[in-house]
Every structure is written in structure tokens, then in C-alpha cells.
PDB file of N, CA and C in Angstrom:
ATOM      1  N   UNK A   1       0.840  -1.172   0.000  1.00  0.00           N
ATOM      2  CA  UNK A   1       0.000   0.000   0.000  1.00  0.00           C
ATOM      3  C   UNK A   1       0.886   1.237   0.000  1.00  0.00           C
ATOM      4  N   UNK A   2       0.549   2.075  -0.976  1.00  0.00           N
ATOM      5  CA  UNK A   2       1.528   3.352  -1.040  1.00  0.00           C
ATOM      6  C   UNK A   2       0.416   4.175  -0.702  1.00  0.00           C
ATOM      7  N   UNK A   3       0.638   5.097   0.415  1.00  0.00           N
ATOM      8  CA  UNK A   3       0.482   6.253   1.344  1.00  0.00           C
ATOM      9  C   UNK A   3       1.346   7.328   1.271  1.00  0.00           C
ATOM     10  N   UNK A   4       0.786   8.505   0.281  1.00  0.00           N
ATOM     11  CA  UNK A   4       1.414   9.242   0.305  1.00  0.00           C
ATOM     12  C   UNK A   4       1.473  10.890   1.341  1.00  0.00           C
ATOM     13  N   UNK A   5       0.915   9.926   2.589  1.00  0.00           N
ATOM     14  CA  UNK A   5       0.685  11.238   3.611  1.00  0.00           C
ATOM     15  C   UNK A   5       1.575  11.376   4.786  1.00  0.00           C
ATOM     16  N   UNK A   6       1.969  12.372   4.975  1.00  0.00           N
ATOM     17  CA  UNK A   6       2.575  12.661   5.609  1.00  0.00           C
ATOM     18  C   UNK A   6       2.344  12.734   6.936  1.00  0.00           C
ATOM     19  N   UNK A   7       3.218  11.296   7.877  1.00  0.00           N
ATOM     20  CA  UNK A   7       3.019  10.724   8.957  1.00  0.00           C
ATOM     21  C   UNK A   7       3.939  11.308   9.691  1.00  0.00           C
ATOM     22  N   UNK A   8       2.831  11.276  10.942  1.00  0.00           N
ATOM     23  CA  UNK A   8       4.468  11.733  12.201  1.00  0.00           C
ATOM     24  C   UNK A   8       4.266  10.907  13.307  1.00  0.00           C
ATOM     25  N   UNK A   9       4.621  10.886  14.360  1.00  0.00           N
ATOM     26  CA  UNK A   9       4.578  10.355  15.657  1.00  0.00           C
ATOM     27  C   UNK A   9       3.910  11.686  16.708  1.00  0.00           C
ATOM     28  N   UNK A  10       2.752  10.722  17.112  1.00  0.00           N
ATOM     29  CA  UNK A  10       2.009  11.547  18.151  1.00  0.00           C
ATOM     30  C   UNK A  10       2.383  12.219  19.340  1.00  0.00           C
ATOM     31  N   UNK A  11       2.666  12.788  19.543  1.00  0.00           N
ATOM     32  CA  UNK A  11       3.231  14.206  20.208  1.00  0.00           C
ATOM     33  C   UNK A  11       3.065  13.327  21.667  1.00  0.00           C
ATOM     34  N   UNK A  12       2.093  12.611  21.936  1.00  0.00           N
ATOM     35  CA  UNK A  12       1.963  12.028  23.573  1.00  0.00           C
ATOM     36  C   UNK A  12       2.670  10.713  23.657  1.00  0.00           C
ATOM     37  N   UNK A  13       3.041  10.179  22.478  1.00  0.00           N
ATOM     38  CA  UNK A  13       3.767   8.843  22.600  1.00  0.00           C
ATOM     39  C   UNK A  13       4.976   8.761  23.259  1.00  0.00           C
ATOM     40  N   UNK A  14       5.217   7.714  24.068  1.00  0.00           N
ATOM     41  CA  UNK A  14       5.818   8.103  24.660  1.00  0.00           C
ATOM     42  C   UNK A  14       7.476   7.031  24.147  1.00  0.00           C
ATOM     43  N   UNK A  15       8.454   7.576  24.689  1.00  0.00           N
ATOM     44  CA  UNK A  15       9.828   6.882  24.212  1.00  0.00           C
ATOM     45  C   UNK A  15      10.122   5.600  24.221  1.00  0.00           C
ATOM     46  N   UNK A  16       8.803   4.399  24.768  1.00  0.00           N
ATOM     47  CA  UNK A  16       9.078   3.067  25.110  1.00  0.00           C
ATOM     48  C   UNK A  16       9.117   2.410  23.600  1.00  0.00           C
ATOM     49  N   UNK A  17       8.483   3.340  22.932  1.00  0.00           N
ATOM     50  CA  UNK A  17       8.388   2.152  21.152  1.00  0.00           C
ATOM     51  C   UNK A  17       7.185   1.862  21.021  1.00  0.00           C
ATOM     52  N   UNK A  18       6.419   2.394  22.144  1.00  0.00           N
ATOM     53  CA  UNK A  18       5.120   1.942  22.151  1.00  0.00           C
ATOM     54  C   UNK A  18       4.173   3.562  21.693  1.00  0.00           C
ATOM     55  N   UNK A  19       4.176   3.316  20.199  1.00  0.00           N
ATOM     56  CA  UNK A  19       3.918   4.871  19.543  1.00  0.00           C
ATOM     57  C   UNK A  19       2.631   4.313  18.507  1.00  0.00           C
ATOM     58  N   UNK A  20       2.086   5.741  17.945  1.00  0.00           N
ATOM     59  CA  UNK A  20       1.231   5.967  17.755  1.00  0.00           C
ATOM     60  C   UNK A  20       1.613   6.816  16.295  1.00  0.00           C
ATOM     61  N   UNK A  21       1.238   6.741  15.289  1.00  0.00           N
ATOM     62  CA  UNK A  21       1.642   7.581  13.874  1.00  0.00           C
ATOM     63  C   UNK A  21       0.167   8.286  13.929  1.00  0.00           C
ATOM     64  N   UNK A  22       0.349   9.702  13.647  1.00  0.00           N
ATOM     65  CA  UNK A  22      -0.936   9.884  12.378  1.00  0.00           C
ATOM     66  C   UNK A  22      -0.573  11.163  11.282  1.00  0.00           C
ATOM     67  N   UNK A  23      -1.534  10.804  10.609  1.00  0.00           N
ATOM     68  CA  UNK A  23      -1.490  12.005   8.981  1.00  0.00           C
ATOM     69  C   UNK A  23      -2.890  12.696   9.145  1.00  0.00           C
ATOM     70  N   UNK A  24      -2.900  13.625   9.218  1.00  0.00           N
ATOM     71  CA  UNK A  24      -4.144  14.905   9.240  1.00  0.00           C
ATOM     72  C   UNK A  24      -4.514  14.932   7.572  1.00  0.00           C
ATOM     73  N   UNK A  25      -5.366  15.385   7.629  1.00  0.00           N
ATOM     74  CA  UNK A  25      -6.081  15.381   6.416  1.00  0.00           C
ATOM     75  C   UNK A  25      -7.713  15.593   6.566  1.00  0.00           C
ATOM     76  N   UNK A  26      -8.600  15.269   5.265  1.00  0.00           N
ATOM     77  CA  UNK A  26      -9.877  15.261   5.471  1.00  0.00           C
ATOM     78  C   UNK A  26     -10.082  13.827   6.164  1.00  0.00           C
ATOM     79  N   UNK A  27      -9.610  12.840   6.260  1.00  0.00           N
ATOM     80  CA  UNK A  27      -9.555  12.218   7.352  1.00  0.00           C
ATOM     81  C   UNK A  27      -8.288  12.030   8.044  1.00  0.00           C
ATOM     82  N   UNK A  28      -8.155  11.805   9.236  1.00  0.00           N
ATOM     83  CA  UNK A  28      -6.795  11.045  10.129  1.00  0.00           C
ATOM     84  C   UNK A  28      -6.797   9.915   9.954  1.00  0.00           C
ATOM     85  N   UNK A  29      -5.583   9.536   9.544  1.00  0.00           N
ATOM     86  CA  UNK A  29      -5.189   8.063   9.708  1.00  0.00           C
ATOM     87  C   UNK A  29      -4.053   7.886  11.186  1.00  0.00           C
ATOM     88  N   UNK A  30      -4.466   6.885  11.613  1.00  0.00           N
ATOM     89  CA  UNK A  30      -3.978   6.564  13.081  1.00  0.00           C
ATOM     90  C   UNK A  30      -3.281   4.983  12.491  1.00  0.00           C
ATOM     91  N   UNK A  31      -1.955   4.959  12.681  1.00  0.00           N
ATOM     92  CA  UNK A  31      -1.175   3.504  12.356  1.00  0.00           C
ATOM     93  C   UNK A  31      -0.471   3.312  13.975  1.00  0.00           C
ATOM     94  N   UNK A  32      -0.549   1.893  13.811  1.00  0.00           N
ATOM     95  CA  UNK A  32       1.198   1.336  15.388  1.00  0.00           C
ATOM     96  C   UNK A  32       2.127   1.560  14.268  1.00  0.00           C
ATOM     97  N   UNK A  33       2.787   2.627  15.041  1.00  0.00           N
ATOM     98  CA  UNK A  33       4.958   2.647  14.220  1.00  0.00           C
ATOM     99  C   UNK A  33       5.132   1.113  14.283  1.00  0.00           C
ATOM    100  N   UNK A  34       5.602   0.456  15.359  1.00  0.00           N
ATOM    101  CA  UNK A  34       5.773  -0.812  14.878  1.00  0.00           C
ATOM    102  C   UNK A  34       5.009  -1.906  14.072  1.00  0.00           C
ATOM    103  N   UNK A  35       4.038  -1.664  13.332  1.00  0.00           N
ATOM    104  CA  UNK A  35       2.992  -2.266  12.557  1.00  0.00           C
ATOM    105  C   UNK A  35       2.328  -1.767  11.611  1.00  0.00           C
ATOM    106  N   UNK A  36       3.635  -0.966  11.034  1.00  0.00           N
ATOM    107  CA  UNK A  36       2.451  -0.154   9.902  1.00  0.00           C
ATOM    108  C   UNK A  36       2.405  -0.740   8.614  1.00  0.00           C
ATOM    109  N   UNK A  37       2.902  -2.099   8.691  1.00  0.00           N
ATOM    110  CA  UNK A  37       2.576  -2.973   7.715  1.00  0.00           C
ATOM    111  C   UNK A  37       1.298  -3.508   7.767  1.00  0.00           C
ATOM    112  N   UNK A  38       0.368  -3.485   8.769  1.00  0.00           N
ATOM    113  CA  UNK A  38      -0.787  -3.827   9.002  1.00  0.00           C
ATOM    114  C   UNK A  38      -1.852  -2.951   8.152  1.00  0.00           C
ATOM    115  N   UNK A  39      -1.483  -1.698   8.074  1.00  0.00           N
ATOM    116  CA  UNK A  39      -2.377  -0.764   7.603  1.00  0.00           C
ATOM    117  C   UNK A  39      -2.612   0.453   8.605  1.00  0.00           C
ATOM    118  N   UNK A  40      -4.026   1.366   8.587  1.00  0.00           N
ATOM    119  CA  UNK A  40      -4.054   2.165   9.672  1.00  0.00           C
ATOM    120  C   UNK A  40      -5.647   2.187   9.506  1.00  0.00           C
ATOM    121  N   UNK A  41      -5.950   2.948  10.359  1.00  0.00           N
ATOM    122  CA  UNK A  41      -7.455   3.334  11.006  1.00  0.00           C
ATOM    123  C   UNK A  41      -7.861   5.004  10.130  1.00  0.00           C
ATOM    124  N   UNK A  42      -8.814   4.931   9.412  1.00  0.00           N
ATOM    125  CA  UNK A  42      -8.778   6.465   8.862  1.00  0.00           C
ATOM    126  C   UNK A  42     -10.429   6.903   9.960  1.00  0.00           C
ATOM    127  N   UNK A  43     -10.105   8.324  10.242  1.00  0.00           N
ATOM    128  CA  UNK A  43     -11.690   9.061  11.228  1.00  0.00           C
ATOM    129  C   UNK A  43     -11.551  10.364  10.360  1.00  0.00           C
ATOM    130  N   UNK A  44     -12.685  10.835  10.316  1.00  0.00           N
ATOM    131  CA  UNK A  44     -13.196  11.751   9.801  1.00  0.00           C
ATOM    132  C   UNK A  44     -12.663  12.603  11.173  1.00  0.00           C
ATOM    133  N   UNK A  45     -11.863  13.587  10.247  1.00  0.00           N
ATOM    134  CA  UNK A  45     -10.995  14.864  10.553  1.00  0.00           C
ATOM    135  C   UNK A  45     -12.030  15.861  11.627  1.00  0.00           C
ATOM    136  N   UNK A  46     -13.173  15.571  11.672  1.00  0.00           N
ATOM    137  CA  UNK A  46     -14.233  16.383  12.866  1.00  0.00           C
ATOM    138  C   UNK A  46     -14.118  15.821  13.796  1.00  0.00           C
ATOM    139  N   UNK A  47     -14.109  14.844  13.684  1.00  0.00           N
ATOM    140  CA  UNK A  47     -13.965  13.391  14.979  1.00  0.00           C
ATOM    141  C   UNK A  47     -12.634  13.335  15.198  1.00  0.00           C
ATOM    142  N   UNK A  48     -11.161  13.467  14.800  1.00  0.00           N
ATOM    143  CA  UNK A  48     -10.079  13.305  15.268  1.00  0.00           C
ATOM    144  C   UNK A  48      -9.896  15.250  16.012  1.00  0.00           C
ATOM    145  N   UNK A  49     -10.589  16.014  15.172  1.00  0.00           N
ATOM    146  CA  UNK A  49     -10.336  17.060  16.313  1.00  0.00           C
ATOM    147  C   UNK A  49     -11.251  17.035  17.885  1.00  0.00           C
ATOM    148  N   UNK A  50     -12.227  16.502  17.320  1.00  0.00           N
ATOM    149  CA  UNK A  50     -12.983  16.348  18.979  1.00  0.00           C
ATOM    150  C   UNK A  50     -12.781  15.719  20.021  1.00  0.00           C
ATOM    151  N   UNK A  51     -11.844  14.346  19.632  1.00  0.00           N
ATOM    152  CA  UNK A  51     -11.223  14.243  20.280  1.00  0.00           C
ATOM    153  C   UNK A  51      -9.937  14.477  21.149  1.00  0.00           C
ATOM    154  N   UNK A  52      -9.114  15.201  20.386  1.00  0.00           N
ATOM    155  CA  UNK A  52      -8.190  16.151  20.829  1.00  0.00           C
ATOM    156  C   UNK A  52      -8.577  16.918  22.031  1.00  0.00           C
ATOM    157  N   UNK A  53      -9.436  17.320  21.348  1.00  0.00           N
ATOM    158  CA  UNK A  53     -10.133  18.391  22.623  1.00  0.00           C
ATOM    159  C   UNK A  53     -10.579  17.988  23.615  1.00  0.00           C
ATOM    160  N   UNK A  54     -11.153  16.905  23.763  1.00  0.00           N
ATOM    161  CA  UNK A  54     -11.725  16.286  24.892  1.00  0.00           C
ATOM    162  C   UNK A  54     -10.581  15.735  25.723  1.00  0.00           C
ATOM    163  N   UNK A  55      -9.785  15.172  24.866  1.00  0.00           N
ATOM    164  CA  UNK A  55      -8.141  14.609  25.454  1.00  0.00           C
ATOM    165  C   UNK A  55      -7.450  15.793  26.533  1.00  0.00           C
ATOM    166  N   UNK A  56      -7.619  16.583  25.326  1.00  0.00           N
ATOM    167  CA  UNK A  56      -6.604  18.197  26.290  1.00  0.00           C
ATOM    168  C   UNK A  56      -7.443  18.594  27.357  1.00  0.00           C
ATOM    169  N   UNK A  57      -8.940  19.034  27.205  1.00  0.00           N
ATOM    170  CA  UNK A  57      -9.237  19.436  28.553  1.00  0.00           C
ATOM    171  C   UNK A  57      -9.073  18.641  29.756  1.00  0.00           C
ATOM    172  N   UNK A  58      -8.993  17.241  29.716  1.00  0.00           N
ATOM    173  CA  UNK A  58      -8.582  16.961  31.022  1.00  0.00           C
ATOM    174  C   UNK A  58     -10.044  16.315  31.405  1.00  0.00           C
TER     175      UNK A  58
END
């Protein structure tokens, strides 16, 4: 599968290896770094910001 979006590592992951990728877009794709041969999870970009938000407030 060629993915041409531009992935990063989630800002809360933490240094164990135990991480989290995603690519913003009209949807987010959410992959495991160590498994991104598996594929990834795509959410509609309203739903990956709402959750953010709900994450950050606490």
C-alpha cells in the first residue's frame, strides 16, 4: 500500500516504542509505528479534532 501522507509520531507517545503515527487530512489516519505494515485506522478529521479536545481538557 503506497500512502502518500505525511506521517508523524504523536506528540503524547511516549519513548518506550510503544507509539502511535498519524497524517491529518480530510480524514486522520492513526497507524502502530511498529505495525504499519498492518495498515491504519482512517476518522473523519471532525472526529479526530474532537477528540483532541476532549483529550486536552482533562
Amino acid at each position: 500500500m503506497n500512502d502518500e501522507r505525511q506521517w508523524h509520531k504523536a506528540s503524547y507517545s511516549s519513548g518506550s516504542g510503544s507509539c502511535v503515527e498519524v497524517a491529518e487530512g480530510l480524514a486522520t489516519g492513526i497507524r502502530d509505528t511498529q505495525n504499519r505494515n498492518l495498515g491504519h485506522l482512517d476518522v473523519p478529521a471532525t472526529e479526530w479534532s474532537a477528540l483532541i479536545k476532549t483529550v486536552t481538557r482533562g
